[in-house]
Protein backbone atom coordinates (compact mmCIF):
# COMPACT_ATOMS: atom_id res chain seq x y z
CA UNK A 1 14.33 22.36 -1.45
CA UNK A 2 15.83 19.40 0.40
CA UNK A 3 20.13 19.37 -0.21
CA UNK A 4 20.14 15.40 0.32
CA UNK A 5 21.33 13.77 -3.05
CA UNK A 6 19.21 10.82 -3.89
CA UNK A 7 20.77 7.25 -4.11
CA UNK A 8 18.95 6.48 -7.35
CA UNK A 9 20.82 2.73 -6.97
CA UNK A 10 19.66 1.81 -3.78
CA UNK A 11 16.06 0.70 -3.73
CA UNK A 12 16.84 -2.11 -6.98
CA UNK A 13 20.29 -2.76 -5.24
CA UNK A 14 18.58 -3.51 -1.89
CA UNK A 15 15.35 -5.80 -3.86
CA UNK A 16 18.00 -7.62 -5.73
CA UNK A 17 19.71 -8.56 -2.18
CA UNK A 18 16.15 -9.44 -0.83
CA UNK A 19 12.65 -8.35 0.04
CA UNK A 20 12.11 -4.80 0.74
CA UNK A 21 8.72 -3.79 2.79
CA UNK A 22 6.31 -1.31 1.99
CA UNK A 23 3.41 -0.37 4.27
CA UNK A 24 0.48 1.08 2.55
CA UNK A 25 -2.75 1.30 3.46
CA UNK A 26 -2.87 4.51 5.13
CA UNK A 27 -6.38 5.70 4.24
CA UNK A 28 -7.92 3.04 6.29
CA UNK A 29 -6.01 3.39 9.40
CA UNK A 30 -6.07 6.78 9.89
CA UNK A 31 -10.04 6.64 9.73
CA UNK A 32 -9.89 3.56 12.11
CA UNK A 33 -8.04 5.75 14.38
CA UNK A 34 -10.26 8.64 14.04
CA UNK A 35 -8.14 11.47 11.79
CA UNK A 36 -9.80 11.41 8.31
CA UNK A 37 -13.56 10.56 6.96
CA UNK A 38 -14.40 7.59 5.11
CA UNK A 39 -15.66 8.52 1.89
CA UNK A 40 -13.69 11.48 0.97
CA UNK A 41 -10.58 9.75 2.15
CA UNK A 42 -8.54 12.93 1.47
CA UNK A 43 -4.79 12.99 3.72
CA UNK A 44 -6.00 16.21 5.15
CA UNK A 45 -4.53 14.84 8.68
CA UNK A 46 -0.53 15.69 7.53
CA UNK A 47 -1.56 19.57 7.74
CA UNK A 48 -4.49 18.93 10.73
CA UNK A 49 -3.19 16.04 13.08
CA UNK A 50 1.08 16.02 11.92
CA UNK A 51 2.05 13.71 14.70
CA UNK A 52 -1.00 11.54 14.15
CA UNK A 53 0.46 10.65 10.77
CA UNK A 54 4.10 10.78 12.13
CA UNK A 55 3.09 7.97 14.78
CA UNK A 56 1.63 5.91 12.03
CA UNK A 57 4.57 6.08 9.83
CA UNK A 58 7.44 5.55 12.88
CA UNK A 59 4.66 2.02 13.75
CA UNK A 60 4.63 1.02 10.13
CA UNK A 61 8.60 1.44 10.55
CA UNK A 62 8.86 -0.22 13.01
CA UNK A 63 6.98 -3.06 11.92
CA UNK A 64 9.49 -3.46 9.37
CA UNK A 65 8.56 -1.17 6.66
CA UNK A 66 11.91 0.12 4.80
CA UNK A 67 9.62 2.75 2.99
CA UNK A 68 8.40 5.75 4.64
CA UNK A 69 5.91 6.34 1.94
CA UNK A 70 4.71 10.76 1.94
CA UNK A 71 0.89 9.90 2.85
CA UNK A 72 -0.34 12.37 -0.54
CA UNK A 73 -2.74 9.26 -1.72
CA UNK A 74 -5.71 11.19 -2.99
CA UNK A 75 -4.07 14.24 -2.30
CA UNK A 76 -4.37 15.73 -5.93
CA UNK A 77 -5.28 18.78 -7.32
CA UNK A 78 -8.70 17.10 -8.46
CA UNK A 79 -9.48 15.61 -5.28
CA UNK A 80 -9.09 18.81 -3.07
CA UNK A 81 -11.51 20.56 -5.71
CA UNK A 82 -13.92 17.69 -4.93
CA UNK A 83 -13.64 18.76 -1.32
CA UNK A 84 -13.61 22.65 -2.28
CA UNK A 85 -10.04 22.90 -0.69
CA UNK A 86 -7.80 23.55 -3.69
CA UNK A 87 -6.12 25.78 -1.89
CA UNK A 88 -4.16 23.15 0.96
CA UNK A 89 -2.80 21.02 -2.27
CA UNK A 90 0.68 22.14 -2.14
CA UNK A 91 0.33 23.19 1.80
CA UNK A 92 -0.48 19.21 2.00
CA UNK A 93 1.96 17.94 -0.18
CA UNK A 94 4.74 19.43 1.18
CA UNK A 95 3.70 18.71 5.07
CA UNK A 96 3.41 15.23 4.31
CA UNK A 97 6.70 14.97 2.86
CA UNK A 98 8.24 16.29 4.94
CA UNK A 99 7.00 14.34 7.80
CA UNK A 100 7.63 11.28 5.83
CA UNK A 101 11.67 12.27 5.45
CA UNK A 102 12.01 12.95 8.91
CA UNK A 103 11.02 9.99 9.80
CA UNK A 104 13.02 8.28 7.27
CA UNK A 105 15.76 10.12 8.44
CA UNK A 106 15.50 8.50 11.65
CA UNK A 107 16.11 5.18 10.41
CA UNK A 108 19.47 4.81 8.69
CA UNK A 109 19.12 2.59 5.66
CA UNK A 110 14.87 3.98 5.40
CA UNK A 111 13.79 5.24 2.13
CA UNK A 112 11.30 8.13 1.29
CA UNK A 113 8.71 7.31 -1.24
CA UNK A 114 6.81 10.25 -2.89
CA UNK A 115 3.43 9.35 -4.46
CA UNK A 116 1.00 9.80 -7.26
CA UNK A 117 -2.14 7.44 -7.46
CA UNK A 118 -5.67 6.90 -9.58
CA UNK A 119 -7.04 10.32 -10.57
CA UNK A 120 -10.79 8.99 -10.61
CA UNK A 121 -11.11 11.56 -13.74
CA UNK A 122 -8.76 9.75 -16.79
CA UNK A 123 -10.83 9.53 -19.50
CA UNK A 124 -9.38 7.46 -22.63
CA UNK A 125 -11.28 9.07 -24.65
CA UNK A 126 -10.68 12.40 -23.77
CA UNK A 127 -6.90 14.03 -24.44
CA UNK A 128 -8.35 17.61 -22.02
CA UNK A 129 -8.80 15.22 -19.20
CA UNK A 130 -5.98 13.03 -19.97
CA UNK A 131 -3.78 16.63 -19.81
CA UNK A 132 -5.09 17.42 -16.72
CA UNK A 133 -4.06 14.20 -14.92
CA UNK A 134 -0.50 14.35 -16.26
CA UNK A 135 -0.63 17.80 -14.99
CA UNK A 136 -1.53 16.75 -11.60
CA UNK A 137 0.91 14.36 -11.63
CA UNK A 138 3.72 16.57 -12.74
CA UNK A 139 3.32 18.61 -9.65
CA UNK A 140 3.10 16.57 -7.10
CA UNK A 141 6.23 14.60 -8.59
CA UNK A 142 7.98 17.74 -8.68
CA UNK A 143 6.93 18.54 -4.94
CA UNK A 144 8.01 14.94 -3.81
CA UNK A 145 11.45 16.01 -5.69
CA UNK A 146 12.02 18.90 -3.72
CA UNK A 147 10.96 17.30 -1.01
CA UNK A 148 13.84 14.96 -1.05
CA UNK A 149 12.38 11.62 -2.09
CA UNK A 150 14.47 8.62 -2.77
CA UNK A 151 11.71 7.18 -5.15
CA UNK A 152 8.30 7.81 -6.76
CA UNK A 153 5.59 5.23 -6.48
CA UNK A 154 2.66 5.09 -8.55
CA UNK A 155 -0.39 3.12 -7.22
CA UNK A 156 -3.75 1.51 -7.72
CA UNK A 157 -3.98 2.29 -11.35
CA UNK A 158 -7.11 0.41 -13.32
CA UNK A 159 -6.73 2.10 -16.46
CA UNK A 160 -3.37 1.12 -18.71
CA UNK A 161 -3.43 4.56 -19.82
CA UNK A 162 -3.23 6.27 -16.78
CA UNK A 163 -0.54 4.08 -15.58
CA UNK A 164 1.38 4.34 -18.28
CA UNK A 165 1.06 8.10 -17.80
CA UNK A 166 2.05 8.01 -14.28
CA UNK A 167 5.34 6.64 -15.21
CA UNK A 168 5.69 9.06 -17.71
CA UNK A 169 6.00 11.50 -15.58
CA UNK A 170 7.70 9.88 -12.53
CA UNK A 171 10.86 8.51 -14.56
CA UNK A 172 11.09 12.52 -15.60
CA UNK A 173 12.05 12.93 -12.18
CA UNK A 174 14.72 10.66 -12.33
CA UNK A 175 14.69 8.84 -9.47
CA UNK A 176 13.32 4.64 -9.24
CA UNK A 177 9.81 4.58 -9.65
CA UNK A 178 7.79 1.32 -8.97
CA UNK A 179 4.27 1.31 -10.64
CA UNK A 180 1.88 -0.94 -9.36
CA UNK A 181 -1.77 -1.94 -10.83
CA UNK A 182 -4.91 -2.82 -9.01
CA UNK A 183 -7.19 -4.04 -11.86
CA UNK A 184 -11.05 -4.35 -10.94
CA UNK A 185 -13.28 -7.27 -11.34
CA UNK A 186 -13.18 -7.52 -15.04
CA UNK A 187 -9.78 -9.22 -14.43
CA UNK A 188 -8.34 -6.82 -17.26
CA UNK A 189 -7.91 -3.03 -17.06
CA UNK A 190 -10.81 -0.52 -17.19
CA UNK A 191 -9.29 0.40 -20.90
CA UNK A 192 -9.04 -3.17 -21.93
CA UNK A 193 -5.61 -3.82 -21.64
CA UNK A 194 -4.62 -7.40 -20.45
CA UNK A 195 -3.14 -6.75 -16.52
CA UNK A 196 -0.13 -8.87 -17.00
CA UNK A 197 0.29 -6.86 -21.20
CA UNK A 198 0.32 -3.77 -18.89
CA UNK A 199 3.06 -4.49 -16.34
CA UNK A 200 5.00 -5.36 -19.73
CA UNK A 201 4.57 -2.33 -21.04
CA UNK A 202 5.55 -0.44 -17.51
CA UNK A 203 8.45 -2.71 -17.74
CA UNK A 204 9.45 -1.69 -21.01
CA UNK A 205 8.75 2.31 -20.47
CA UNK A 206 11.11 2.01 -17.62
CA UNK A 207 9.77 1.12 -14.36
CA UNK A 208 12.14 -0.25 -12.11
CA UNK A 209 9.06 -2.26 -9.84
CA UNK A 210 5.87 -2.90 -11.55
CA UNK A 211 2.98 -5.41 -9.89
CA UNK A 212 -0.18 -5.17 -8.38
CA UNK A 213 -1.64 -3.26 -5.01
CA UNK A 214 -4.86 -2.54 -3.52
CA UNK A 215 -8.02 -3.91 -4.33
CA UNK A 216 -7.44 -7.71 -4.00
CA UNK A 217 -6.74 -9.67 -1.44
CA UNK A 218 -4.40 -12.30 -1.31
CA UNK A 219 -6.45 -15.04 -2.73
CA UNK A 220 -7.28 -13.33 -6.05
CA UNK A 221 -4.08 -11.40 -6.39
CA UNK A 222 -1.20 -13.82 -5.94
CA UNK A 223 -2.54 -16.30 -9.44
CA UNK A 224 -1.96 -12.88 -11.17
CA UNK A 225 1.14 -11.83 -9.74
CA UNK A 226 2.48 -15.43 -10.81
CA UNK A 227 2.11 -14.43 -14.47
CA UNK A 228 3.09 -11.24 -14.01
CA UNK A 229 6.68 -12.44 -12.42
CA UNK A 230 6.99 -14.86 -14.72
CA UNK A 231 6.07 -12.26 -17.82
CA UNK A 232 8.77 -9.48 -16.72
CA UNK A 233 12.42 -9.59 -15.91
CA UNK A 234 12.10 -6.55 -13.11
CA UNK A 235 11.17 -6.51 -9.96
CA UNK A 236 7.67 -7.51 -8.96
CA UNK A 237 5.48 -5.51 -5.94
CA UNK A 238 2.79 -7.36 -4.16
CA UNK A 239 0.92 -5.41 -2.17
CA UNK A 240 -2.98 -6.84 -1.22
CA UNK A 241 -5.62 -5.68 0.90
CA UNK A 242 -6.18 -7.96 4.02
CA UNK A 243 -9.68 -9.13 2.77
CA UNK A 244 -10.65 -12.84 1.77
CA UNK A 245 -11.65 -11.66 -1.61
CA UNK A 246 -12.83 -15.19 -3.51
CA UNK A 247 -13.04 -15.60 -7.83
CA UNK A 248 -16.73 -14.84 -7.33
CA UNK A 249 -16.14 -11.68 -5.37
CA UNK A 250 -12.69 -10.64 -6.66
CA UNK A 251 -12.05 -7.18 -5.19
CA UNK A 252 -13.46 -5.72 -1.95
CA UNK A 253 -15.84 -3.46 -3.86
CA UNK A 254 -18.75 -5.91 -3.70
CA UNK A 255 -17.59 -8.47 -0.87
CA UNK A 256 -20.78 -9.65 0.39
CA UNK A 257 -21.48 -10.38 4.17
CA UNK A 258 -24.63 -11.99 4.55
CA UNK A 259 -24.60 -12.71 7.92
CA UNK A 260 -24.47 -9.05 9.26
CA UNK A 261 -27.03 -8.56 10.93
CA UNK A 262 -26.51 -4.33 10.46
CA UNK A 263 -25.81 -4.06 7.25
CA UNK A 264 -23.80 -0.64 6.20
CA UNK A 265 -26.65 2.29 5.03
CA UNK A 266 -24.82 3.17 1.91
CA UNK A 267 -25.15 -0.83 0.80
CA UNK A 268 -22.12 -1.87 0.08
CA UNK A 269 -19.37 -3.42 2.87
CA UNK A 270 -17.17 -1.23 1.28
CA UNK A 271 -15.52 0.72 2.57
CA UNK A 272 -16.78 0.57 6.19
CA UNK A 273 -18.34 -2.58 6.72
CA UNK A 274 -15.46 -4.87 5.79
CA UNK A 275 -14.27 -5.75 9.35
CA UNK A 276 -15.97 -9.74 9.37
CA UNK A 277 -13.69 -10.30 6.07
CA UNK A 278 -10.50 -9.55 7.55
CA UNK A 279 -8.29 -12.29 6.39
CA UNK A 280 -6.24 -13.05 9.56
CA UNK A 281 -2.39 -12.34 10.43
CA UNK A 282 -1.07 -15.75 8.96
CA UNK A 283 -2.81 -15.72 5.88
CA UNK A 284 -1.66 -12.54 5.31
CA UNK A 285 2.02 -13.98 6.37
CA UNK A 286 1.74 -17.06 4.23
CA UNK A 287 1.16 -14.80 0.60
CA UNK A 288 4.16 -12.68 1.46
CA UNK A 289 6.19 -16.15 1.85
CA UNK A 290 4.76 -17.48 -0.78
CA UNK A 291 5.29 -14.22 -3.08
CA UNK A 292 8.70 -14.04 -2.05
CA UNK A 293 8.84 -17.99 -2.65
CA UNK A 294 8.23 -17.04 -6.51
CA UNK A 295 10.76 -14.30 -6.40
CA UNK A 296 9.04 -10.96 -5.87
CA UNK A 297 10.94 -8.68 -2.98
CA UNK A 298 9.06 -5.77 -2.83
CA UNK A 299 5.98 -7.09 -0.12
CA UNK A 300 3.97 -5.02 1.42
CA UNK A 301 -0.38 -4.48 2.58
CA UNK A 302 -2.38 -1.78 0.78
CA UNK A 303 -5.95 -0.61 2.38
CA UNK A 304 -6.51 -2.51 5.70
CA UNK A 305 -3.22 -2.53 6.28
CA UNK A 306 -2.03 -2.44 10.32
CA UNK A 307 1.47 -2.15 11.83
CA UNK A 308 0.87 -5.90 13.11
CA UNK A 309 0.10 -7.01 9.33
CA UNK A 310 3.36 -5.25 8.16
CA UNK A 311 5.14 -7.01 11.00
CA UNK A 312 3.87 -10.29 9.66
CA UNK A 313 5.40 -9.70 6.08
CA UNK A 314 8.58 -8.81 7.41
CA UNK A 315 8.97 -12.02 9.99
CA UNK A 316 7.26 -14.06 6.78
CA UNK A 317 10.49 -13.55 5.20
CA UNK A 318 13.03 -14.09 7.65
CA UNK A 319 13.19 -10.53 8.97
CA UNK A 320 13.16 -9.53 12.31
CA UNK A 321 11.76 -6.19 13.26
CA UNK A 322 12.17 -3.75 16.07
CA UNK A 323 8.56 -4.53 16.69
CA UNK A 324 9.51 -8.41 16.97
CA UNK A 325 9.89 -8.38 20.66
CA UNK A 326 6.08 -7.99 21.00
CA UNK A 327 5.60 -11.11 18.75
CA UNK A 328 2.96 -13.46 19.79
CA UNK A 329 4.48 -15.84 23.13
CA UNK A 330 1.56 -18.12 23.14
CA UNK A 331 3.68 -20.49 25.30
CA UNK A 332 2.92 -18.16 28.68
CA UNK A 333 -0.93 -17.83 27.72
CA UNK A 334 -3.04 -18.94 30.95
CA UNK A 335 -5.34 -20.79 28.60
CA UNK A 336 -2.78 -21.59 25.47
CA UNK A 337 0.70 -22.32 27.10
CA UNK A 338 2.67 -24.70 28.55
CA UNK A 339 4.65 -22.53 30.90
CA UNK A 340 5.24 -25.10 34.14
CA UNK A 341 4.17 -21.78 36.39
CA UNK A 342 0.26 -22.51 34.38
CA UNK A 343 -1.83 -25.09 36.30
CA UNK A 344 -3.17 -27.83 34.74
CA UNK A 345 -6.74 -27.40 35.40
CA UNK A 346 -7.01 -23.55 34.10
CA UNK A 347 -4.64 -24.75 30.29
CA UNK A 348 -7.66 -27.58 30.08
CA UNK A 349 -10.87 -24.83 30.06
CA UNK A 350 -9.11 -24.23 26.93
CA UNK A 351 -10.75 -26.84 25.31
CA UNK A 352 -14.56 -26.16 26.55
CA UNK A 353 -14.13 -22.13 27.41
């Protein structure tokens, strides 16, 4: 049981002074970087590789992330029984809290972000199943509690129902909770509930951030997220993937890449075959600007995310980060610059290398 007392003020006093970055996105790094399997995406690495996970949160941080969100994203009593490893749910929860304070604890000024998600099993039509999400919610809530968290997030919800349960249950805790939505392709939620209706109604049950995350990138997600902050009075979170998602391919589900010449086995890009649709560092830059433009602070990347990405948002708007000094210095390029030291003749293959 952690003896910090939360500052249940400081996450809307801090977004109504200016942005405030969230990294996301963990899934997909750690199985870039070799600590969890694609597919299963369970956070089995905060009880297997700890300082794997600790390194990717102290990067994230600082890239410029003010979150240090616990990596428990699929970590639900569901999902381990999926994987036939019930028995490491609270073993994981905790660890990954845990890590996720202490690092937030290194950082004055750092919140730490517990987190429930999309339980894959809500059924609207069926109150047993809809019990046993809230359940797993009100556990790991309770866990993120006692594990000291500043705030609750709830994530990548596509059914209205399930969202609105997740908040449920996080405002019981009575910390801030921001609730964010990733509708799918149907450009409404699974349940049939308008996207921008449903941020209303998270607004109006109490959430003190409620946008979108995951699941679009920043092509298809920022038209939304201009109704949605113009639909709401609180704060608005914009968190994409870094995929050129288009209107005819709105989510990274079905992206199509037609010129691969290997084409992933399981026939979909997704997840593992996504790398040639990687929307590039300055797109990514110019949707937190413009977000933040329309007056939505809380910026961050979901799935894809990288600790250069998150450094991006941050120096989009205005911030500099500790990771800053390793910002691009195209000027002393061999090939790019225009450092006197670069001869002339080596700058000009430039243009014909």
């Amino acid at each position: 049981m952690s003896d910090r007392t939360p500052d249940r003020t400081s996450l809307t006093d801090r977004l109504d002074a200016g942005p405030v970055i969230c990294a996301e996105g963990f899934l997909f790094e750690l199985e870039r970087r070799g600590y969890l399997t694609a597919g299963e995406f369970v956070p089995e690495v905060a009880l297997e590789y700890p300082e794997a996970l600790r390194a990717l949160h102290v990067d994230y941080q600082r890239a410029g992330s003010d979150i240090v969100e616990a990596f428990t994203y699929n970590g639900h009593r569901e999902k381990m029984r999926v994987i036939g490893k019930e028995d490491l749910l609270e073993p994981l929860n905790r660890a990954a809290l845990q890590i996720a304070r202490e690092v937030a604890d290194a950082h004055p000024g750092n919140l730490m972000a517990g987190n429930i998600s999309n339980s894959n099993i809500w059924d609207p039509a069926d109150p047993q199943r809809q019990r046993e999400v809230r359940d797993m919610f009100s556990e790991m809530v309770g866990w993120a509690v006692e594990g000291g968290a500043d705030l609750i997030i709830g994530e990548t919800f596509y059914y209205a129902g399930e969202a609105l349960a997740a908040l449920e249950v996080a405002k019981s805790s009575g910390l801030p909770v921001v609730l964010t939505i990733a509708p799918m392709a149907q450009n409404e939620m699974t349940d049939g509930v308008g996207i921008v209706e449903t941020c209303q109604r998270l607004e109006q049950g109490g959430a003190d951030v409620v946008g979108m995350n995951c699941f679009r990138g920043p092509r298809t997600m920022l038209p939304w997220l201009r109704e949605i902050r113009a639909a709401v009075s609180c704060h608005v979170g914009a968190l994409p993937i870094p995929y050129r998602t288009t209107d005819a391919e709105p989510t990274f589900f079905n992206l199509s890449d037609p010129d691969a010449d290997v084409p992933a086995p399981h026939g979909r890009t997704f997840p593992t075959a996504l790398d040639p649709l990687y929307a590039n560092r300055y797109e990514v830059g110019a949707f937190a600007h413009q977000a933040a433009e329309i007056g939505i602070n809380y910026l961050g990347v979901c799935c894809g995310a990288s600790p250069m990405l998150i450094r991006q948002v941050a120096e989009a708007v205005g911030r500099t980060t500790e990771a800053s000094r390793f910002s691009e210095k195209m000027q002393n390029h061999f090939m790019y610059g225009d450092n006197e030291r670069l001869p002339e003749h080596i700058v000009a293959l430039g243009d014909r290398a």
